[in-house]
Protein backbone atom coordinates (compact mmCIF):
# COMPACT_ATOMS: atom_id res chain seq x y z
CA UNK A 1 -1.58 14.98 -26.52
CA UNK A 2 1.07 12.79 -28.56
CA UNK A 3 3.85 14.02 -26.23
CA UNK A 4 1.96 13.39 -23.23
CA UNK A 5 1.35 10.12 -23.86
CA UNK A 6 4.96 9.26 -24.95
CA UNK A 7 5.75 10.61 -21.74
CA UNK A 8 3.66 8.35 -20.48
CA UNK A 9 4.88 4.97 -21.80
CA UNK A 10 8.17 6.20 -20.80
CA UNK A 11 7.40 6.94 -17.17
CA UNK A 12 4.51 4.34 -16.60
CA UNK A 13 6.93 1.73 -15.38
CA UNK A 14 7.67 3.89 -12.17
CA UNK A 15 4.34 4.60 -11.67
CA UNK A 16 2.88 1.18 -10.85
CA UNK A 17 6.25 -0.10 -9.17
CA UNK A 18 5.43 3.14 -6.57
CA UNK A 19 1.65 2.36 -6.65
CA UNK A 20 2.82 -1.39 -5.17
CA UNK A 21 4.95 -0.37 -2.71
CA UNK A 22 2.27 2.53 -1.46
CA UNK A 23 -0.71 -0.38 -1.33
CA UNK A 24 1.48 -2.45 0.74
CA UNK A 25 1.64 0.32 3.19
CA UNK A 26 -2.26 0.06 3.79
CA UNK A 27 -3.06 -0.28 6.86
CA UNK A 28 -6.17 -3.11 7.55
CA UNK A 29 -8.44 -2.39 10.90
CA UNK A 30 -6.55 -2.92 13.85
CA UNK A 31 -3.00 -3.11 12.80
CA UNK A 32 -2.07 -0.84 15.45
CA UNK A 33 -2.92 -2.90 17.76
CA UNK A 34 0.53 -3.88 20.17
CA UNK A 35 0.31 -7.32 20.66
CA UNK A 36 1.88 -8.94 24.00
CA UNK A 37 6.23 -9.27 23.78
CA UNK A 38 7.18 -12.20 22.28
CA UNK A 39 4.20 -13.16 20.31
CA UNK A 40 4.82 -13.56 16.45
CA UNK A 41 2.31 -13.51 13.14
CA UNK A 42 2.87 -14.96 9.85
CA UNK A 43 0.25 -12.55 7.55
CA UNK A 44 -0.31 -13.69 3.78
CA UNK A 45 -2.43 -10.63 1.49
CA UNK A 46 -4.28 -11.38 -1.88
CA UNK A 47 -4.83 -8.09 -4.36
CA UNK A 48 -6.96 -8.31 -7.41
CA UNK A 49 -7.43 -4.94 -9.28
CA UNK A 50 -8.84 -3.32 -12.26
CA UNK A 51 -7.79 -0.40 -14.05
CA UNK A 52 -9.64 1.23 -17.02
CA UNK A 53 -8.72 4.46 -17.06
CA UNK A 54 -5.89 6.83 -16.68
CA UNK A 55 -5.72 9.98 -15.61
CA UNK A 56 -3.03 12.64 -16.97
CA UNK A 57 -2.69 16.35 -15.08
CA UNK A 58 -3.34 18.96 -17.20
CA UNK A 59 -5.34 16.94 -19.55
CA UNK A 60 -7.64 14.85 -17.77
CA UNK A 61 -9.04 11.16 -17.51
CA UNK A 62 -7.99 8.58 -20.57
CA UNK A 63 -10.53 6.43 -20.98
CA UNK A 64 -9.78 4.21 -23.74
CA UNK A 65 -6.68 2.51 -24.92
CA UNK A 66 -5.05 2.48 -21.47
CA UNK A 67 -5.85 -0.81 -19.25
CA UNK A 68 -4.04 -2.51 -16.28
CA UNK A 69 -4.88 -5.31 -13.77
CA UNK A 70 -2.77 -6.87 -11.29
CA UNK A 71 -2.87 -9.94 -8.78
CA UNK A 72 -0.24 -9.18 -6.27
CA UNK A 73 0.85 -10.96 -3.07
CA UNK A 74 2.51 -10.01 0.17
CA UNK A 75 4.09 -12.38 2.58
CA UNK A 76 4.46 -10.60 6.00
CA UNK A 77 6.38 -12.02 9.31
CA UNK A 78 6.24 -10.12 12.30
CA UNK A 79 7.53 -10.54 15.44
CA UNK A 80 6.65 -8.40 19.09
CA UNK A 81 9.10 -7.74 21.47
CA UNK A 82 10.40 -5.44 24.35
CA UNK A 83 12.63 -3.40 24.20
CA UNK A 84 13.46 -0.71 27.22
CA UNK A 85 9.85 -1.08 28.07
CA UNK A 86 8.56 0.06 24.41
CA UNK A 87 6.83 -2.83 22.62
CA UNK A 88 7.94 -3.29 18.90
CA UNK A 89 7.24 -5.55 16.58
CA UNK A 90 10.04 -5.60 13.55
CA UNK A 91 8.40 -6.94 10.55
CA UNK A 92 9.53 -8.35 6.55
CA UNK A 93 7.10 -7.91 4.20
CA UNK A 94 7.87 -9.25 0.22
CA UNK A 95 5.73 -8.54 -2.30
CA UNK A 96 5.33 -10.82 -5.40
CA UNK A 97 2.38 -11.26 -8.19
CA UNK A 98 1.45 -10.07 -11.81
CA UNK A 99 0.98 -6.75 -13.59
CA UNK A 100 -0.83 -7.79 -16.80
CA UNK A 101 -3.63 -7.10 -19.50
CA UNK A 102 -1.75 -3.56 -20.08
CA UNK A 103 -2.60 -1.34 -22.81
CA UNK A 104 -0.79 1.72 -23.23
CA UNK A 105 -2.54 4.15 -26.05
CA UNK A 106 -4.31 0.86 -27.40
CA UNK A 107 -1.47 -1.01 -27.50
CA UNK A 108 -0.68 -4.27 -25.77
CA UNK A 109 2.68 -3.91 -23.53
CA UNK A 110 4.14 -7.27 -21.97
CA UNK A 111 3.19 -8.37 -18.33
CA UNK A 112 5.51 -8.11 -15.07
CA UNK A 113 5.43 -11.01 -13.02
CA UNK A 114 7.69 -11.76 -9.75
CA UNK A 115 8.95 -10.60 -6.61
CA UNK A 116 8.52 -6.99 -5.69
CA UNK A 117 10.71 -4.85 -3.60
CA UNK A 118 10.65 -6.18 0.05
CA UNK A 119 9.88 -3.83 2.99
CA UNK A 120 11.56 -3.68 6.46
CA UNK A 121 9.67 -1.93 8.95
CA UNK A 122 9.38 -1.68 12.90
CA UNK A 123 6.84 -0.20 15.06
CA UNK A 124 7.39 0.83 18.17
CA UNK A 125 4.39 2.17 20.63
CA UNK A 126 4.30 5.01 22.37
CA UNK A 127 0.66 4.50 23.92
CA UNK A 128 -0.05 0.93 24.54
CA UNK A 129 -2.91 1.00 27.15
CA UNK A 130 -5.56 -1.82 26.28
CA UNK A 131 -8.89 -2.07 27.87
CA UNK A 132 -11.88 -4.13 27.25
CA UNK A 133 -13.63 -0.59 25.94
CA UNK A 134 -11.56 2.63 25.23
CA UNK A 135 -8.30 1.23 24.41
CA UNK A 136 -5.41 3.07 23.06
CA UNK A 137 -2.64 2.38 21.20
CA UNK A 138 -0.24 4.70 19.27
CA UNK A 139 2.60 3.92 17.49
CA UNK A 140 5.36 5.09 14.74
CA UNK A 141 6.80 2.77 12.09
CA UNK A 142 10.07 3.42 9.87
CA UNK A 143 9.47 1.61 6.20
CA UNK A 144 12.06 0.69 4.59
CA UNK A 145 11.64 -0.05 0.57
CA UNK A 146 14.73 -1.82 -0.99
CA UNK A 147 14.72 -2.04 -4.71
CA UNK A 148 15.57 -6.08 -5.08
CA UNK A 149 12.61 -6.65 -7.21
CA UNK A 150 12.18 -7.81 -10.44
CA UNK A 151 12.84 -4.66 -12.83
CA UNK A 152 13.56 -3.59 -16.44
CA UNK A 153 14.18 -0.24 -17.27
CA UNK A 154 12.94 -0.86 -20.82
CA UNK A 155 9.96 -2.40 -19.94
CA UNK A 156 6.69 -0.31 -19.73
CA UNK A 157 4.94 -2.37 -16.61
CA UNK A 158 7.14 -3.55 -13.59
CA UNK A 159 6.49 -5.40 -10.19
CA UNK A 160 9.84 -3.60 -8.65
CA UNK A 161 12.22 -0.97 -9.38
CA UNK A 162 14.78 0.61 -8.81
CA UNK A 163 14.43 3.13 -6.10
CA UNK A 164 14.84 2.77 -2.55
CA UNK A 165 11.88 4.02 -0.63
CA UNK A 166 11.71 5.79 3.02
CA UNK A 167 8.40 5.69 4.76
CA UNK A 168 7.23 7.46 7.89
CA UNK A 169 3.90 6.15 9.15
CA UNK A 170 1.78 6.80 12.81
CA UNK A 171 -1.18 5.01 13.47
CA UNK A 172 -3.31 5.38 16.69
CA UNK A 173 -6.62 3.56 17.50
CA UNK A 174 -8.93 4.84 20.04
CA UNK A 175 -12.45 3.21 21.67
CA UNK A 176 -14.96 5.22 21.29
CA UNK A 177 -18.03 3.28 22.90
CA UNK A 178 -19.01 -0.32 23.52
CA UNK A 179 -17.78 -2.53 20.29
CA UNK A 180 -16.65 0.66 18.68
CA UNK A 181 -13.36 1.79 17.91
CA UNK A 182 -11.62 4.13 15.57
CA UNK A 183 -8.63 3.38 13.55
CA UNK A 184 -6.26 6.79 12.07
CA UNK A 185 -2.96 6.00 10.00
CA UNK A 186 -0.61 9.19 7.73
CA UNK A 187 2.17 9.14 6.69
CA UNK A 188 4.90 10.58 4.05
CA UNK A 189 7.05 8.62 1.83
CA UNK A 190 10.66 9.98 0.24
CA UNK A 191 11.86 8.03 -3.03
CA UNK A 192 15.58 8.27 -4.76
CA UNK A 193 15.81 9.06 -8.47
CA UNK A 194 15.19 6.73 -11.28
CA UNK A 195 16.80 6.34 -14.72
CA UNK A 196 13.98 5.86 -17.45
CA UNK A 197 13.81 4.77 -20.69
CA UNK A 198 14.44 6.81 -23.66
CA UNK A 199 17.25 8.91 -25.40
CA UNK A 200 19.68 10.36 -22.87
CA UNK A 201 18.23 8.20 -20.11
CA UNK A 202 17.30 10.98 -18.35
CA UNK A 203 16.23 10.86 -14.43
CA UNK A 204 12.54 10.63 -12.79
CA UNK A 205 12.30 12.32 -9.49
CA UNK A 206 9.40 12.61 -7.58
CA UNK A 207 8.20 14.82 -4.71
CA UNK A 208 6.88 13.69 -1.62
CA UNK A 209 3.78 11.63 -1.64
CA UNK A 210 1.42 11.60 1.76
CA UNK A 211 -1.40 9.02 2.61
CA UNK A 212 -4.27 9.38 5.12
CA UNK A 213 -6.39 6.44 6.17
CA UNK A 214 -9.42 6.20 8.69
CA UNK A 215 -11.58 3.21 9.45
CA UNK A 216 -14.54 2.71 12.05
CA UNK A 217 -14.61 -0.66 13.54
CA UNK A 218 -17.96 -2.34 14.81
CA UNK A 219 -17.38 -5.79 17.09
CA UNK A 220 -20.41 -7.76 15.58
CA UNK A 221 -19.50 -10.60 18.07
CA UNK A 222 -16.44 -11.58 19.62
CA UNK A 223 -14.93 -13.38 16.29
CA UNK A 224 -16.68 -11.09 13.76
CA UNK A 225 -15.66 -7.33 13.33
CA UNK A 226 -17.02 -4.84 10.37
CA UNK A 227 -15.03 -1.99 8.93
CA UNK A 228 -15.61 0.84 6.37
CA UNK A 229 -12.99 3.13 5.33
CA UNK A 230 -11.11 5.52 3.18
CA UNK A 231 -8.08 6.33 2.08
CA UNK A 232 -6.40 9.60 0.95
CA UNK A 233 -3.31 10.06 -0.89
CA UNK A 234 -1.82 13.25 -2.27
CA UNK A 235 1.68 14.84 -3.30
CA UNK A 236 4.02 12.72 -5.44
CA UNK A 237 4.64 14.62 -8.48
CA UNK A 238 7.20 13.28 -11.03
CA UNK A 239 9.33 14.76 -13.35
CA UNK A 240 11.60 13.83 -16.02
CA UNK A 241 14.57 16.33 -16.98
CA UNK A 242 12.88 18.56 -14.41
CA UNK A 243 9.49 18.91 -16.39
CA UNK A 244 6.44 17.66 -14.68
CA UNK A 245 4.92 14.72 -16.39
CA UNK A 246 1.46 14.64 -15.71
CA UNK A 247 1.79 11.61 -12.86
CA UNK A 248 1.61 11.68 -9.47
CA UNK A 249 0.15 10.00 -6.74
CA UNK A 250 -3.62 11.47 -5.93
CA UNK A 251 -6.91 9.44 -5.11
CA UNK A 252 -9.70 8.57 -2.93
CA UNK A 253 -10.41 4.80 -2.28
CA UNK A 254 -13.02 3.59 -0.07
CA UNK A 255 -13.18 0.26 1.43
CA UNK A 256 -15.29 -2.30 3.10
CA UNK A 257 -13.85 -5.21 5.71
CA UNK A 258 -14.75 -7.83 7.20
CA UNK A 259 -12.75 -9.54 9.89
CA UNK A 260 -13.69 -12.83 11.10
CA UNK A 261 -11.40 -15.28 13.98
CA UNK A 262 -11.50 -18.96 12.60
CA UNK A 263 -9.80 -19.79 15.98
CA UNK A 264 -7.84 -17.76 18.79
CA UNK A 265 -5.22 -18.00 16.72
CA UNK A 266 -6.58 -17.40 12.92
CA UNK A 267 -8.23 -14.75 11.43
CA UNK A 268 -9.18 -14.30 7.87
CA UNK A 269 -10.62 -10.85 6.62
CA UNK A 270 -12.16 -9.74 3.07
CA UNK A 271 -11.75 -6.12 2.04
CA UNK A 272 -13.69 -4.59 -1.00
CA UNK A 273 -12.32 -1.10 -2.48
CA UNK A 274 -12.87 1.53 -4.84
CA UNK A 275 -10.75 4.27 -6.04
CA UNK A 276 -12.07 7.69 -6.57
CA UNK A 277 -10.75 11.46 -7.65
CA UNK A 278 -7.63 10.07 -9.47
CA UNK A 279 -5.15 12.66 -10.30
CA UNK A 280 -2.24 11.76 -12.50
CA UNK A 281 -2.48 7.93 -12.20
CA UNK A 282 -4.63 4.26 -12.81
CA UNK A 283 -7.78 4.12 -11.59
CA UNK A 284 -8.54 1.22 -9.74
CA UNK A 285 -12.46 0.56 -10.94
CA UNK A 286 -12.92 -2.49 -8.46
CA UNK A 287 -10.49 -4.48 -6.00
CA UNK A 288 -10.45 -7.34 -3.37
CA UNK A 289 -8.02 -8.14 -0.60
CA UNK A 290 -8.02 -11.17 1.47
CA UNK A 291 -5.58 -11.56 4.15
CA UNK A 292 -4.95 -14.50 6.35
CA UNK A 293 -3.48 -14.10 9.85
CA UNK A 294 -1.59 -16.86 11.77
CA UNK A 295 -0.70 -15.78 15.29
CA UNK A 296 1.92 -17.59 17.23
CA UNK A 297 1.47 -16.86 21.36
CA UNK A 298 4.00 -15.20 22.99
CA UNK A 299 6.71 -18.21 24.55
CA UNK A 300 6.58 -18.51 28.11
């Protein structure tokens, strides 16, 4: 157990740098939906979590001595457009926020607070056929993860790092019935190597890690939509000087959303989640989202 958890404090940095840059991935209800060219969207996200618990592979859940909560941001611009009759909207995303209260085997490790690494992305639609019932849209986005972010390779909790990240993500939503519709999002993300602390400074790799989300969407009214939801995410094992290290990304997380227009042109929503089946990783015990969306009509 000692070595484990050494690997741990040595390896824990990368860990919640990639857990950032996979939750800002997520995909809320409806994000797949093409919106008409020239249109734009300024989106602003809110994430409080709690972590209690750690779980190690091959030796199971921690439950005391290892703590982390965070309060992170993302600032989001997007912008729809036309291009050879494919709609795509290329988008900015930039994380920023806090990693704090850490304990790492009972001990108190320093906070992380700042700008994360920023994300380029586009999506382009394949399907874009809207309809006041069974709509569908499909669509592929490229992510692009640059490590810019605030990082110290000596430090055991960091809001960026130092690995670019290369994400491959299709979403597709589908009407199913009157004021129903069905949301379905995977994809696979590829990281670089990392240098960690420690003697040698030896390298952290890590294998491909997968996420599968679902949501189904209820129209309550015409400004008010309801959401539940779940998220899968699998693969991602690291290693340090080739030797597994007990990390990697696995959970469950179910959600709950609500959507609600304050105008045409404003929407706020409020997302409730809980993590589930960790495997190598934090726990997230309890978390809220709130996202505000500012839509700016297409120019004529």
């Amino acid at each position: 157990m000692p070595t484990v958890l050494k690997a741990l404090a040595g390896t824990l940095a990368l860990t919640m740098c990639a857990s950032t840059s996979v939750r800002a991935l997520d995909v809320d209800p409806g994000d797949y939906t093409a919106l008409p060219p020239g249109t734009s969207a300024f989106i602003m996200y809110g994430n409080y979590a709690q972590r209690n618990s750690i779980n190690v592979v091959g030796v199971g859940d921690i439950n005391q001595g290892y703590q982390l909560d965070s309060a992170v941001g993302i600032a989001r611009f997007v912008h729809w457009m036309d291009i050879a009759g494919i709609t795509v909207d290329p988008q900015v995303l930039i994380p920023f926020g806090s990693l704090y209260n850490g304990r790492l085997g009972g001990s108190r490790v320093a906070s992380s607070s700042g700008f994360g690494n920023p994300i380029l992305a586009a999506t382009a639609w394949l399907v874009n056929k809207p309809d006041p019932v069974y709509s569908t849209y499909f669509g592929i986005t490229p992510f692009l993860t640059l490590p810019l972010g605030k990082y110290d390779r000596d430090a055991a909790v960091n809001i960026g790092s130092d690995v670019f990240q290369a994400t491959l993500q299709a979403g597709l939503i589908q009407g199913i019935a009157p004021k129903f519709h069905v949301d379905l999002i995977g994809d696979v993300t590829f990281s670089t190597d990392s240098r960690v602390a420690g003697p040698g400074r030896q390298y952290l790799t890590r294998d491909a890690s997968y996420q599968a989300q679902s949501y189904l969407r209820y129209a309550l009214t015409d400004k008010i939509s309801l959401a539940v939801g779940h998220s899968y995410t699998f693969g991602g094992d690291q290693y340090v000087g080739g030797i597994k290290n007990g990390l990697r990304t696995e959970g469950h997380q179910i959600r709950g959303v609500v959507q609600a227009f304050l105008d045409p042109t404003l929407q706020i929503q409020v997302a409730a989640f809980h993590d589930f089946g960790v495997k190598g990783g934090f726990e997230q015990d309890f978390g809220v989202k709130v996202r505000l969306l500012k839509v700016f009509a297409a120019s004529k």
